[in-house]
C-alpha atoms as a PDB file:
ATOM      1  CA  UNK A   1     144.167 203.931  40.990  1.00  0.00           C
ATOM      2  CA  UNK A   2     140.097 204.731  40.983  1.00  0.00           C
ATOM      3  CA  UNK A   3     138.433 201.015  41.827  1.00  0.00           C
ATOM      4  CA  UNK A   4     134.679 200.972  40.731  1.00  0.00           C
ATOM      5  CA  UNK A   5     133.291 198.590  43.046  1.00  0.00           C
ATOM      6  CA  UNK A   6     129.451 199.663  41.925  1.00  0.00           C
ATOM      7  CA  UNK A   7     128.632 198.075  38.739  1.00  0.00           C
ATOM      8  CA  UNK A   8     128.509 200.520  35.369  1.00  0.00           C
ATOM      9  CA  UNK A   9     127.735 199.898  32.583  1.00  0.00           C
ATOM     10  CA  UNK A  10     131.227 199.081  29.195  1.00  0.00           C
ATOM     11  CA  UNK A  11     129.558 202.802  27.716  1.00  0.00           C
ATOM     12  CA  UNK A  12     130.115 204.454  30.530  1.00  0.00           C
ATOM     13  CA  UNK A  13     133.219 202.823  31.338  1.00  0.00           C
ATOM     14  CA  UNK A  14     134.762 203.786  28.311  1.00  0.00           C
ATOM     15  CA  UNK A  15     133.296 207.283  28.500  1.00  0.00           C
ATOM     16  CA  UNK A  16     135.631 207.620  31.736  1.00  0.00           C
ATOM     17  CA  UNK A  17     138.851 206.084  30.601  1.00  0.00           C
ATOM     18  CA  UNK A  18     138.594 208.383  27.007  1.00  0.00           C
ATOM     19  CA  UNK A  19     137.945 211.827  29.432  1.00  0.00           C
ATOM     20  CA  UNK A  20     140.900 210.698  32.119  1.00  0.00           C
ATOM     21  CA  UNK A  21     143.244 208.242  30.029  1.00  0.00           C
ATOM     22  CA  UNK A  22     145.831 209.305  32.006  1.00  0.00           C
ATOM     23  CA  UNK A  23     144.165 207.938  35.232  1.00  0.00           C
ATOM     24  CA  UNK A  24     144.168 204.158  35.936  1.00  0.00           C
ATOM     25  CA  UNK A  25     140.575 202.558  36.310  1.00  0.00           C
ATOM     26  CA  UNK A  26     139.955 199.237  37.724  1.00  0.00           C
ATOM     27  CA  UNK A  27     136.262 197.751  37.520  1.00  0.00           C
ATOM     28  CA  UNK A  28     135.535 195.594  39.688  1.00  0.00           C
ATOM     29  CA  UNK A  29     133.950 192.313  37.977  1.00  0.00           C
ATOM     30  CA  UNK A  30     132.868 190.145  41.068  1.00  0.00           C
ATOM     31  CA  UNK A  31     130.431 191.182  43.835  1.00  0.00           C
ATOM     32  CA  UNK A  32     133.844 191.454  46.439  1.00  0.00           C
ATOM     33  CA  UNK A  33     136.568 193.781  45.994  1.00  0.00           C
ATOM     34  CA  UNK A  34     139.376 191.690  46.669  1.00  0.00           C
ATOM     35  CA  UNK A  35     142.544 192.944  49.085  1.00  0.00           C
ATOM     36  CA  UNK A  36     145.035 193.536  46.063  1.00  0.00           C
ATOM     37  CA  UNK A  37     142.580 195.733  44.543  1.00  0.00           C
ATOM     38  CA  UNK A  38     141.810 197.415  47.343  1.00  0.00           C
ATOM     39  CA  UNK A  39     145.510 198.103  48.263  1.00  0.00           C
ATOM     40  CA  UNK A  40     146.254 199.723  45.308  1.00  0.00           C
ATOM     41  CA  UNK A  41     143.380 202.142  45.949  1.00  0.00           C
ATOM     42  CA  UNK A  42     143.236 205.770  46.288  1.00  0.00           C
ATOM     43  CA  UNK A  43     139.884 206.400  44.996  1.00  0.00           C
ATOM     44  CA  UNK A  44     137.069 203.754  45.940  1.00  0.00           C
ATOM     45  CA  UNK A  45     133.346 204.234  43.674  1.00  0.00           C
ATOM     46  CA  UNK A  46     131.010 202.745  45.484  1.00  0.00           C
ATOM     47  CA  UNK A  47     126.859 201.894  46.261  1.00  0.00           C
ATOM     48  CA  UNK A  48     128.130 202.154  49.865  1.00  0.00           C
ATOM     49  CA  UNK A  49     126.835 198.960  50.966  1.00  0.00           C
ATOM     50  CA  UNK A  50     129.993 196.856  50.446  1.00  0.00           C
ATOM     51  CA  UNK A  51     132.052 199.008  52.516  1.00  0.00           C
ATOM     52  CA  UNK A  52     132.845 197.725  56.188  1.00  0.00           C
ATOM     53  CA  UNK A  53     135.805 198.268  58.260  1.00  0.00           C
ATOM     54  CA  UNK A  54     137.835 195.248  56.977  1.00  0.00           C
ATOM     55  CA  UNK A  55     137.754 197.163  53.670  1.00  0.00           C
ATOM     56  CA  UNK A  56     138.936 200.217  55.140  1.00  0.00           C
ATOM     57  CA  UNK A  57     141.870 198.275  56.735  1.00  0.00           C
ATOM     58  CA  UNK A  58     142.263 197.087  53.298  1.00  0.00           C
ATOM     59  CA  UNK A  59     142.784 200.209  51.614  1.00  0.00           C
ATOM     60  CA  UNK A  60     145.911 201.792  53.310  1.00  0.00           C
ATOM     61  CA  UNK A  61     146.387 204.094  50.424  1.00  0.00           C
ATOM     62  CA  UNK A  62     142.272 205.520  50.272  1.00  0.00           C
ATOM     63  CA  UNK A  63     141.950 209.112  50.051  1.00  0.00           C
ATOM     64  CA  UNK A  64     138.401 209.594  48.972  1.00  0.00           C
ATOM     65  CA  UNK A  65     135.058 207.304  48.832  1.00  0.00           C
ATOM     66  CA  UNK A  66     132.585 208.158  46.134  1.00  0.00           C
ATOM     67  CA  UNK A  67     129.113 206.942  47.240  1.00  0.00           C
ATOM     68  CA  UNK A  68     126.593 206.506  44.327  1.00  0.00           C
ATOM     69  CA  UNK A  69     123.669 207.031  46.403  1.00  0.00           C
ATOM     70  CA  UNK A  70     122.336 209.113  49.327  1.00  0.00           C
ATOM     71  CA  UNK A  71     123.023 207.219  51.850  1.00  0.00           C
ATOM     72  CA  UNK A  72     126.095 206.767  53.488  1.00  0.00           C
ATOM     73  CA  UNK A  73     124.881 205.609  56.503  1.00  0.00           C
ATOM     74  CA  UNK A  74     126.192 201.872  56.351  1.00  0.00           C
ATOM     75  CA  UNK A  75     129.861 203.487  56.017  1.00  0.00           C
ATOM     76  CA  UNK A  76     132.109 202.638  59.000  1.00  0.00           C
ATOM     77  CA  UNK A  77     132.215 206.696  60.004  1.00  0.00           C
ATOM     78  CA  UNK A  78     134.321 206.357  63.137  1.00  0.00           C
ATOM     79  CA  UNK A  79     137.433 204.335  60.941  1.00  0.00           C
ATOM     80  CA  UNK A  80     136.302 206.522  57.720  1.00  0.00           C
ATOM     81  CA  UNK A  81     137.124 209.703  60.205  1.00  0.00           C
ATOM     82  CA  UNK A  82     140.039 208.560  62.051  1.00  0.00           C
ATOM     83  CA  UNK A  83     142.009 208.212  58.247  1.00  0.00           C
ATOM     84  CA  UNK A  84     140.413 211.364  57.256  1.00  0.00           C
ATOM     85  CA  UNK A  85     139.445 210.099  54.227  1.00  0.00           C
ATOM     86  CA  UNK A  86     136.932 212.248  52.090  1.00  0.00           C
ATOM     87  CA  UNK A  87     133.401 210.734  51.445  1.00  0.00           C
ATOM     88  CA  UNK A  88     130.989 212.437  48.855  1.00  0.00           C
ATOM     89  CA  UNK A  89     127.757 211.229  47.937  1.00  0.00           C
ATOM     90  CA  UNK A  90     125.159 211.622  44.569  1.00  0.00           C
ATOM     91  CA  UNK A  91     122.621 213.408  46.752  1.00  0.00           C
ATOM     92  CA  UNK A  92     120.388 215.669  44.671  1.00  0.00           C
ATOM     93  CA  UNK A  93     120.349 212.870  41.600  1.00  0.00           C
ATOM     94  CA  UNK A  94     117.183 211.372  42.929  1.00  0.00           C
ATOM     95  CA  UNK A  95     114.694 214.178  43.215  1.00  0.00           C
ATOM     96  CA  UNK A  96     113.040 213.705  39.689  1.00  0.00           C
ATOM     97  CA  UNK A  97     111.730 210.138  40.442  1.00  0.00           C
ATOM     98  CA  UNK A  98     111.156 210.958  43.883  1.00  0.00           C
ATOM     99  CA  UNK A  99     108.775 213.686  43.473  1.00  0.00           C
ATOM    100  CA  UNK A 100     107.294 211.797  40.612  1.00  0.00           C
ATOM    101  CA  UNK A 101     106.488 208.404  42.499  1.00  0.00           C
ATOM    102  CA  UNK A 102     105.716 211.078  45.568  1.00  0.00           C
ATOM    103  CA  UNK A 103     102.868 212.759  43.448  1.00  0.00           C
ATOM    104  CA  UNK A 104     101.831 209.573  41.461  1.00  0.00           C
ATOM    105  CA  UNK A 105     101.417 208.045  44.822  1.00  0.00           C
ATOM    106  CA  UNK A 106      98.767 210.536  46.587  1.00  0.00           C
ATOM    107  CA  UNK A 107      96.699 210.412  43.247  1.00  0.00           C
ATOM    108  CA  UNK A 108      96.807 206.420  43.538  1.00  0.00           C
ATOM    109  CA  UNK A 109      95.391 206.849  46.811  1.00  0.00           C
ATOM    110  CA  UNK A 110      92.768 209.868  45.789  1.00  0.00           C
ATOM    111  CA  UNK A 111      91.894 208.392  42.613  1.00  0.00           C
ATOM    112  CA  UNK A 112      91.247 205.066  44.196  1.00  0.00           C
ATOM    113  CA  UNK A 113      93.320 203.463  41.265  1.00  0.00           C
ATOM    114  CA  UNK A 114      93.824 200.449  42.694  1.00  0.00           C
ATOM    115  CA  UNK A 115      90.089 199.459  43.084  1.00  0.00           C
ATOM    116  CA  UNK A 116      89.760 201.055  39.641  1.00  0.00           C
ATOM    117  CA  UNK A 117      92.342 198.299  38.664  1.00  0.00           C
ATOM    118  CA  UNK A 118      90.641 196.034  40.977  1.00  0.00           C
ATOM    119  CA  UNK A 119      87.458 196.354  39.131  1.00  0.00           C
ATOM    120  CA  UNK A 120      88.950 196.414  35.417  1.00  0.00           C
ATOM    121  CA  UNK A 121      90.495 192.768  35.843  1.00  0.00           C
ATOM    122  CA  UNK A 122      86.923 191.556  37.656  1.00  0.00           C
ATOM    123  CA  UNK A 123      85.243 192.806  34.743  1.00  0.00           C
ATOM    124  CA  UNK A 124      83.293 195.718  36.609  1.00  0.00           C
ATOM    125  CA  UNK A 125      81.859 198.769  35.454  1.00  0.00           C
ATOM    126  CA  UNK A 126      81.126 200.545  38.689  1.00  0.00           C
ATOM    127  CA  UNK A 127      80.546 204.346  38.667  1.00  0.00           C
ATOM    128  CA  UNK A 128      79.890 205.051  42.337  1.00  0.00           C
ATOM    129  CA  UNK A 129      83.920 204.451  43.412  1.00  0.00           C
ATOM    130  CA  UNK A 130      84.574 207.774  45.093  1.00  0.00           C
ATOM    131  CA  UNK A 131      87.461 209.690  43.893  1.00  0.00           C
ATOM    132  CA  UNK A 132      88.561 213.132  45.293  1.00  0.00           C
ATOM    133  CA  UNK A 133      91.318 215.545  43.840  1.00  0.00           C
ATOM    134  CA  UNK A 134      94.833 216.572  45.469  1.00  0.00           C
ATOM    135  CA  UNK A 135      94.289 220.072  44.256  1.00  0.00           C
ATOM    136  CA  UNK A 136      94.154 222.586  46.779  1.00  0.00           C
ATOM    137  CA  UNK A 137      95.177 220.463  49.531  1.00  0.00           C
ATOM    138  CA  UNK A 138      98.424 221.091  52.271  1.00  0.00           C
ATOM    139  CA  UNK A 139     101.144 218.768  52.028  1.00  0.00           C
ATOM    140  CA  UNK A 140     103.758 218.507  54.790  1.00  0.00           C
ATOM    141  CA  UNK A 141     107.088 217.815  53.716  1.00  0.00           C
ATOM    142  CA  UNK A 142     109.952 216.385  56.706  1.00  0.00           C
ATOM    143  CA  UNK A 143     113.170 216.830  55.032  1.00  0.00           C
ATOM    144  CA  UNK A 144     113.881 220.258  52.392  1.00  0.00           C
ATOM    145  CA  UNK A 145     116.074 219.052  50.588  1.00  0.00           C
ATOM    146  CA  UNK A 146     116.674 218.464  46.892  1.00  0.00           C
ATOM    147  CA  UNK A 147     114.246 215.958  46.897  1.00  0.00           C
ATOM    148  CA  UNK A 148     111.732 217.519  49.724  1.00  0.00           C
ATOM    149  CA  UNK A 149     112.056 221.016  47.548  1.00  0.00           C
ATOM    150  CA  UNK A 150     111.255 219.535  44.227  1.00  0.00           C
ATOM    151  CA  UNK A 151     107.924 217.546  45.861  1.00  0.00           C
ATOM    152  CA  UNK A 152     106.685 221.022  46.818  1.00  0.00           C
ATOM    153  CA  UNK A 153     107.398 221.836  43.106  1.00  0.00           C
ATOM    154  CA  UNK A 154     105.233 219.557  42.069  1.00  0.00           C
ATOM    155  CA  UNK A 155     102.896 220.076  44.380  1.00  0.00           C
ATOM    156  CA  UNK A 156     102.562 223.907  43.462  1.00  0.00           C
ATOM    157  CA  UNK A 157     101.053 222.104  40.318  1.00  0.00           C
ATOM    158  CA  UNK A 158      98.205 221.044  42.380  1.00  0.00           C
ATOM    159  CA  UNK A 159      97.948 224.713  44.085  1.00  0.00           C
ATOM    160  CA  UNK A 160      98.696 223.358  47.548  1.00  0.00           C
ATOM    161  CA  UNK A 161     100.035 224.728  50.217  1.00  0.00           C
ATOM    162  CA  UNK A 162     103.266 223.596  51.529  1.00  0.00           C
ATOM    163  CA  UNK A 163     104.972 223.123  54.605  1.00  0.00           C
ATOM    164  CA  UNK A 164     108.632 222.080  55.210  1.00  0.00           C
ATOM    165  CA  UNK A 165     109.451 220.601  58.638  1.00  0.00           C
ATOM    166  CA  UNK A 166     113.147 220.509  58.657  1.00  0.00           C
ATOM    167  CA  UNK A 167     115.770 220.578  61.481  1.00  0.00           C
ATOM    168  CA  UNK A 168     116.549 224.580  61.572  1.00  0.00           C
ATOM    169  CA  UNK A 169     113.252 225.454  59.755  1.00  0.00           C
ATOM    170  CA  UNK A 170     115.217 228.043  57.618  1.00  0.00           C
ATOM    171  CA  UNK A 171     112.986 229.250  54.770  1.00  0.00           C
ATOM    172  CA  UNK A 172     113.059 226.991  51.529  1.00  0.00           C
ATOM    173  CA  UNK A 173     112.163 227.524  47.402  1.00  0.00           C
ATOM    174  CA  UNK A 174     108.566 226.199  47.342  1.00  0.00           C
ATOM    175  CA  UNK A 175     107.395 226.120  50.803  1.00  0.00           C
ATOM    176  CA  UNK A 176     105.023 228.534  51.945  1.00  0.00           C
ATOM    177  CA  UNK A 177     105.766 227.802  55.328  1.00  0.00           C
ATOM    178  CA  UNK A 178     109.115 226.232  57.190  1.00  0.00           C
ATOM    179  CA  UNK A 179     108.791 224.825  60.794  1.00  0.00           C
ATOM    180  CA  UNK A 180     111.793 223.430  62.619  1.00  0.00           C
ATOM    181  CA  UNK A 181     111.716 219.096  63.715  1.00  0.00           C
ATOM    182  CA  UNK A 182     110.305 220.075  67.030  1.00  0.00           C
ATOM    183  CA  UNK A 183     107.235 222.063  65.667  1.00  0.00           C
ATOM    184  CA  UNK A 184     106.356 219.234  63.380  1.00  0.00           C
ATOM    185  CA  UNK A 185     103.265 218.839  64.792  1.00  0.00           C
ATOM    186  CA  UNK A 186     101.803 222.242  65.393  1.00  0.00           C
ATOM    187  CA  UNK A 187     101.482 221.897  61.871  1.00  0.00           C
ATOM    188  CA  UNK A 188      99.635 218.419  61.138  1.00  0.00           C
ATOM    189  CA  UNK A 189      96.121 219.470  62.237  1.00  0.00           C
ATOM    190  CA  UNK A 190      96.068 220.625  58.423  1.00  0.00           C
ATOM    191  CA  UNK A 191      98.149 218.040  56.827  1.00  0.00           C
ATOM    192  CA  UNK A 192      96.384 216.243  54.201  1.00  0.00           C
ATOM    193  CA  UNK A 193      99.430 214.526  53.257  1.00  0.00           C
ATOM    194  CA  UNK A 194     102.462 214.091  55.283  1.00  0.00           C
ATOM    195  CA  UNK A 195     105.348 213.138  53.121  1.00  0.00           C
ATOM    196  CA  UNK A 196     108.924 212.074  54.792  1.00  0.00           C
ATOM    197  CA  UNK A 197     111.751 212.325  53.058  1.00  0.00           C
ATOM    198  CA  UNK A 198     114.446 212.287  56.183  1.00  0.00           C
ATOM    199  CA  UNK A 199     117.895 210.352  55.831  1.00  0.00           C
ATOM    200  CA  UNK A 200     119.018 208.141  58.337  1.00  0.00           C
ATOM    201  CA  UNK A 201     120.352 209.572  61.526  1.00  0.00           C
ATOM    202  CA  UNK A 202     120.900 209.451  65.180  1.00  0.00           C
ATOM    203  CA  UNK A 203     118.076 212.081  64.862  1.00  0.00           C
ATOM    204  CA  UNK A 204     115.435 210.744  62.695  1.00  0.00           C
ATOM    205  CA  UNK A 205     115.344 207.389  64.170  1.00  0.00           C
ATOM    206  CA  UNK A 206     111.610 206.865  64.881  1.00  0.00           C
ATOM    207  CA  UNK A 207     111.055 210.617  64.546  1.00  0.00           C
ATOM    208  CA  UNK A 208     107.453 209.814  63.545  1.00  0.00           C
ATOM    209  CA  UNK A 209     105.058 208.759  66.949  1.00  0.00           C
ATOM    210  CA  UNK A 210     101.761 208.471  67.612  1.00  0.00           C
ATOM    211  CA  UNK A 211     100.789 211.324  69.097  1.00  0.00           C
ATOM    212  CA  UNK A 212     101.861 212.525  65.083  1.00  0.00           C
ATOM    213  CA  UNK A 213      99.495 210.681  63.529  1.00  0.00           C
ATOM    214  CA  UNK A 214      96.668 211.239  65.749  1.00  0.00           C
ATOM    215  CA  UNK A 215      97.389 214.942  65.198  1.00  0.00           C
ATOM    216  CA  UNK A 216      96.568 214.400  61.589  1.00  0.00           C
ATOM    217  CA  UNK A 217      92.656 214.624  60.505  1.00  0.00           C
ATOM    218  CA  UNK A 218      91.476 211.398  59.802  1.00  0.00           C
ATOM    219  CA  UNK A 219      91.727 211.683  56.042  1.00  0.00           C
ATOM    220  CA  UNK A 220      95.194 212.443  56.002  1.00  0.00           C
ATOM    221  CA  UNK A 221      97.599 210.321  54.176  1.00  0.00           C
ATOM    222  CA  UNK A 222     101.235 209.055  55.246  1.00  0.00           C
ATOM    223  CA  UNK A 223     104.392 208.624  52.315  1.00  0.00           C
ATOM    224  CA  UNK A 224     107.444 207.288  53.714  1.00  0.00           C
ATOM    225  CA  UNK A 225     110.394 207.200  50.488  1.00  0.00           C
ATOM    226  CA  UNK A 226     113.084 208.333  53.181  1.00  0.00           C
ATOM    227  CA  UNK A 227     114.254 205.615  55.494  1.00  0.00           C
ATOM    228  CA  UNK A 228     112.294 202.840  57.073  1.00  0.00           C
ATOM    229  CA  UNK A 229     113.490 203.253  60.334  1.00  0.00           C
ATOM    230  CA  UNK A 230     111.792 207.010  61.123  1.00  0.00           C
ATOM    231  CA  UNK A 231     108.765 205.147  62.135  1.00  0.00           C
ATOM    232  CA  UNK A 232     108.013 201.904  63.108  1.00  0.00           C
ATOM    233  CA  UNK A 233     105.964 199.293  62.096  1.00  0.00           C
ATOM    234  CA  UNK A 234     103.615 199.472  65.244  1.00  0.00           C
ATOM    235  CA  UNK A 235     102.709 203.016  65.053  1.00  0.00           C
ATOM    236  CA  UNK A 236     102.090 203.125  61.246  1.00  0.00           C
ATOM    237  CA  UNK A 237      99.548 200.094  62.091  1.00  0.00           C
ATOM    238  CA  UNK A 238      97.433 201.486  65.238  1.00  0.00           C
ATOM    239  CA  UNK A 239      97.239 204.813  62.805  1.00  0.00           C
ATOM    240  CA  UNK A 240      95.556 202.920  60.376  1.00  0.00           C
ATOM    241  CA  UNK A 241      93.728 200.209  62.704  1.00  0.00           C
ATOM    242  CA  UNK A 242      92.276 203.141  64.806  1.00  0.00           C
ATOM    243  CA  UNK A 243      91.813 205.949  61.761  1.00  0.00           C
ATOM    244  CA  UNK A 244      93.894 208.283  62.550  1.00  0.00           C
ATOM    245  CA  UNK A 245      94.923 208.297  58.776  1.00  0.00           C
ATOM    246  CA  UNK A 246      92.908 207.484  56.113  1.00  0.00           C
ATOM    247  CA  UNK A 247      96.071 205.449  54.229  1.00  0.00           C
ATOM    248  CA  UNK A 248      99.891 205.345  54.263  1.00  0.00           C
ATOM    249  CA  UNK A 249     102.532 204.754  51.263  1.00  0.00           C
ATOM    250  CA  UNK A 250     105.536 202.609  52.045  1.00  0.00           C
ATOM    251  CA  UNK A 251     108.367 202.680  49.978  1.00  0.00           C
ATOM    252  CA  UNK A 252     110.583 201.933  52.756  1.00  0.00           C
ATOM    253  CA  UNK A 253     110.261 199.714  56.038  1.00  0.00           C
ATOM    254  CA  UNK A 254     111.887 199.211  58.543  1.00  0.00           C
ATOM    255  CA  UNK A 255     112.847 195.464  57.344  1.00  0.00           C
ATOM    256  CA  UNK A 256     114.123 195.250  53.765  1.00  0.00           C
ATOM    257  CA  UNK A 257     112.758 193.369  51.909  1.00  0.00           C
ATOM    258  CA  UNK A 258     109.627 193.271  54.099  1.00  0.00           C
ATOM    259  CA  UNK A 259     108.508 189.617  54.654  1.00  0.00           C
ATOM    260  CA  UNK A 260     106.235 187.909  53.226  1.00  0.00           C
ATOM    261  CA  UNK A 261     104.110 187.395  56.318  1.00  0.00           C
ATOM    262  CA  UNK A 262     103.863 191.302  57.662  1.00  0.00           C
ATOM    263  CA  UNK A 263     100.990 192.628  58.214  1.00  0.00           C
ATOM    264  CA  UNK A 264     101.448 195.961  55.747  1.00  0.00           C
ATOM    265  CA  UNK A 265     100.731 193.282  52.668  1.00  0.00           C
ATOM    266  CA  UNK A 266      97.327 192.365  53.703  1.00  0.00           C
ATOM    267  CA  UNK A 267      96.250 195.764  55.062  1.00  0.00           C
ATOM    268  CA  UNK A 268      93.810 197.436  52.090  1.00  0.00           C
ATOM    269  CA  UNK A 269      94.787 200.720  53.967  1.00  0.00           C
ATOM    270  CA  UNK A 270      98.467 200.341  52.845  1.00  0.00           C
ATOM    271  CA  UNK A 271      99.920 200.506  49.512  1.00  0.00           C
ATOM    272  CA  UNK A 272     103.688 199.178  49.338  1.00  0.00           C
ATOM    273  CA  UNK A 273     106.182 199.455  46.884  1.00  0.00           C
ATOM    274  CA  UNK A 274     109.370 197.620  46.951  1.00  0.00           C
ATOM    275  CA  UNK A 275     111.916 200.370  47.551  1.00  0.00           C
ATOM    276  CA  UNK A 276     112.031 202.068  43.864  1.00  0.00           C
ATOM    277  CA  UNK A 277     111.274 205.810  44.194  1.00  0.00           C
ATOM    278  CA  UNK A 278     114.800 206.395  43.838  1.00  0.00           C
ATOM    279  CA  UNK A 279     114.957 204.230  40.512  1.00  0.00           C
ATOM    280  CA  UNK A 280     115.231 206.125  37.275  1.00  0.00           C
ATOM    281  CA  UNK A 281     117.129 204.887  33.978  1.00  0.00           C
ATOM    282  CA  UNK A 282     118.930 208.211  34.247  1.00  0.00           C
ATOM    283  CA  UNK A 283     120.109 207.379  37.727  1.00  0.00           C
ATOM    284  CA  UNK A 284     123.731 206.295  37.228  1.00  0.00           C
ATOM    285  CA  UNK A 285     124.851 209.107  34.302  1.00  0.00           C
ATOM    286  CA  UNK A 286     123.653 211.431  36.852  1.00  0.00           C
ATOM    287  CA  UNK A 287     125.367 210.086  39.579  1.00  0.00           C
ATOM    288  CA  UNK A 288     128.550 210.180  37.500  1.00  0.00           C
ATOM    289  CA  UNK A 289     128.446 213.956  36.454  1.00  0.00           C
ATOM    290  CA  UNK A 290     128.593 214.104  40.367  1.00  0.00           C
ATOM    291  CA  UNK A 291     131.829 212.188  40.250  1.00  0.00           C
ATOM    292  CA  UNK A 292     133.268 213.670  37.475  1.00  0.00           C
ATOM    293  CA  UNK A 293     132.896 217.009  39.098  1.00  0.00           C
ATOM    294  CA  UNK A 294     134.631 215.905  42.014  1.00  0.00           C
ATOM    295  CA  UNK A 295     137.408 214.001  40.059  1.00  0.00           C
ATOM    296  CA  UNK A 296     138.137 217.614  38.465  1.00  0.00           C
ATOM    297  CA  UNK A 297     138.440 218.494  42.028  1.00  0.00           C
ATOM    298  CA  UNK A 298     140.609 216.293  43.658  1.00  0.00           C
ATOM    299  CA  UNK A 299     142.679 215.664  40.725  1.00  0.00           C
ATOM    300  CA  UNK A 300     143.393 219.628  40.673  1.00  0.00           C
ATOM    301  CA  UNK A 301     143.802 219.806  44.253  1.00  0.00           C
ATOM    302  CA  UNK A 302     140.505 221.569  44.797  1.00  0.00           C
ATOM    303  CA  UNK A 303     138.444 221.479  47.622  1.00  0.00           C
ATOM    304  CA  UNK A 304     135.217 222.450  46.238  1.00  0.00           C
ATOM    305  CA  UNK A 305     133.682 219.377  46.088  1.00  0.00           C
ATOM    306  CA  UNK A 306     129.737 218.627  45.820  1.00  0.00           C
ATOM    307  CA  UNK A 307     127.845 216.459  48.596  1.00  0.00           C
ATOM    308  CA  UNK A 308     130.897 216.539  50.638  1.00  0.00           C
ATOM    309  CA  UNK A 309     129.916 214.348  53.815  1.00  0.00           C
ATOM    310  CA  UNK A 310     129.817 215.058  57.478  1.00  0.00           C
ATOM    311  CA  UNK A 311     130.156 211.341  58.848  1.00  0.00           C
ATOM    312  CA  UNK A 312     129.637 213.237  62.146  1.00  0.00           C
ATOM    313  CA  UNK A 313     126.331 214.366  61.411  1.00  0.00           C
ATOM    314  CA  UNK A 314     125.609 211.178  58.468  1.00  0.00           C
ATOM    315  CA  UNK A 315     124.524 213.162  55.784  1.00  0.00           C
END
């Protein structure tokens, strides 16, 4: 039996039980899969946030855990391991918006659009707001990936030069230069932008310090639509309180949602956004050609699966 436990939408579900009507499906209605579903399992489709060890335990019969998202890393790996079931993930499905919100972003900040907007609902016609262009600049990307990959894309649009910082530094489509983790910054004297795109792991776990950011030039700006936790709060503050960097973009913190009484919200050198990069209306048929794929797979015995997990190594 395959148990949906992320919400689809009735198309979608019927698409799947017309392509595989000789598979059982089981959508879950309520927000908790309960045990009987769960024990009738073999194939769990999931947001990966409503799996703990208790459903694990649950789930005597799992053989494979379909993650709609990237991240996997609130999956109990050590119990996940142990039963040596098979996680996959929909990594890859979010580089579009990414790159999009990524690039939108660093012209917000150039283009001064939010004094622009600022100055439209006050009535204003002002004329001396400076604006400058991204064209021409260097962007330095931590994390080439799908996502990191298709920012330098975009960027090549702009005619900038691009730098990957990534853990072996192996050379990357769109990056005119790739540094390893350790070398990150050798490279940030010429970082206008410095764009992080790192998943959560053991390793990346405030990855970004201060002595980073005061290696930057003091125009340089900061995007952070990987994980909150690769810097903290603290750093990302004295950056800006001391100019360091000129502004940073927080899609993710460190505390989600981020409370109404932090700091970040009443900085003007800050610009947050509520988690939503990632968000596109094409987000969950993608995610299911990605499961589909894999369903070929495992119902054919295959092993070539796509975004095939190393819980050892969280991504």
């Amino acid at each position: 039996m395959i148990l949906f436990s992320a919400k689809i939408s009735d198309k979608h579900q019927e698409k799947l039980k017309q392509k595989y009507s000789n598979q059982r499906f089981l959508f879950s209605e309520s927000d908790e899969m309960t045990k009987e579903y769960l024990a009738e399992a073999e194939v769990l489709v999931t947001y990966g946030s409503d799996v703990n060890e208790q459903t694990i335990q649950y789930a005597p019969n799992l053989k494979w855990i379909m993650v709609l998202s990237a991240g996997v890393d609130e999956l109990p790996a050590k119990l996940i391991r142990e039963k040596e079931i098979l996680v996959t993930n929909a990594r890859g499905i979010h580089k579009t918006q990414m790159a999009e919100y990524a690039i939108s972003m660093l012209l917000q900040v150039y283009r001064q659009e939010k004094i622009l907007i600022e100055n439209e609902q006050a009535h204003l016609w002002d004329k001396s707001v400076k604006v400058k262009e991204i064209t021409g600049r260097t962007i330095v990307i931590a994390g080439t990936g799908a996502i990191g990959q298709e920012v330098a894309r975009l960027a090549k649009a702009f005619q900038m030069k691009t730098i990957g910082v990534s853990r072996r530094g192996k050379n990357t489509a769109y990056f005119d230069e790739n540094v390893t983790n350790d070398k990150l910054k050798d490279v940030l004297a010429e970082a206008d932008f410095l764009v992080s795109v790192l998943p959560r792991t053991k390793e990346t776990s405030g990855f970004f310090t201060d002595d980073h950011f005061n290696a930057m030039p003091n125009h340089g700006v900061f995007l952070n639509m990987g994980r909150g936790d690769a810097v903290s709060s603290k750093v990302i503050l004295r950056a800006v309180h001391e100019n360091e960097i000129a502004h940073a973009v927080l899609d993710v913190s460190e505390q989600e949602p981020l409370p109404k009484d932090h700091p970040f919200w009443s900085e003007d050198k800050v610009t947050i956004t509520p988690h939503i990069s990632g968000l596109s209306p094409h987000y969950v048929t993608r995610a299911l050609e990605i499961f589909t794929k894999n369903l070929e797979q495992y119902l054919n015995g295959g092993d070539d699966y796509t975004n095939k997990i190393d819980l050892s190594r969280g991504y």
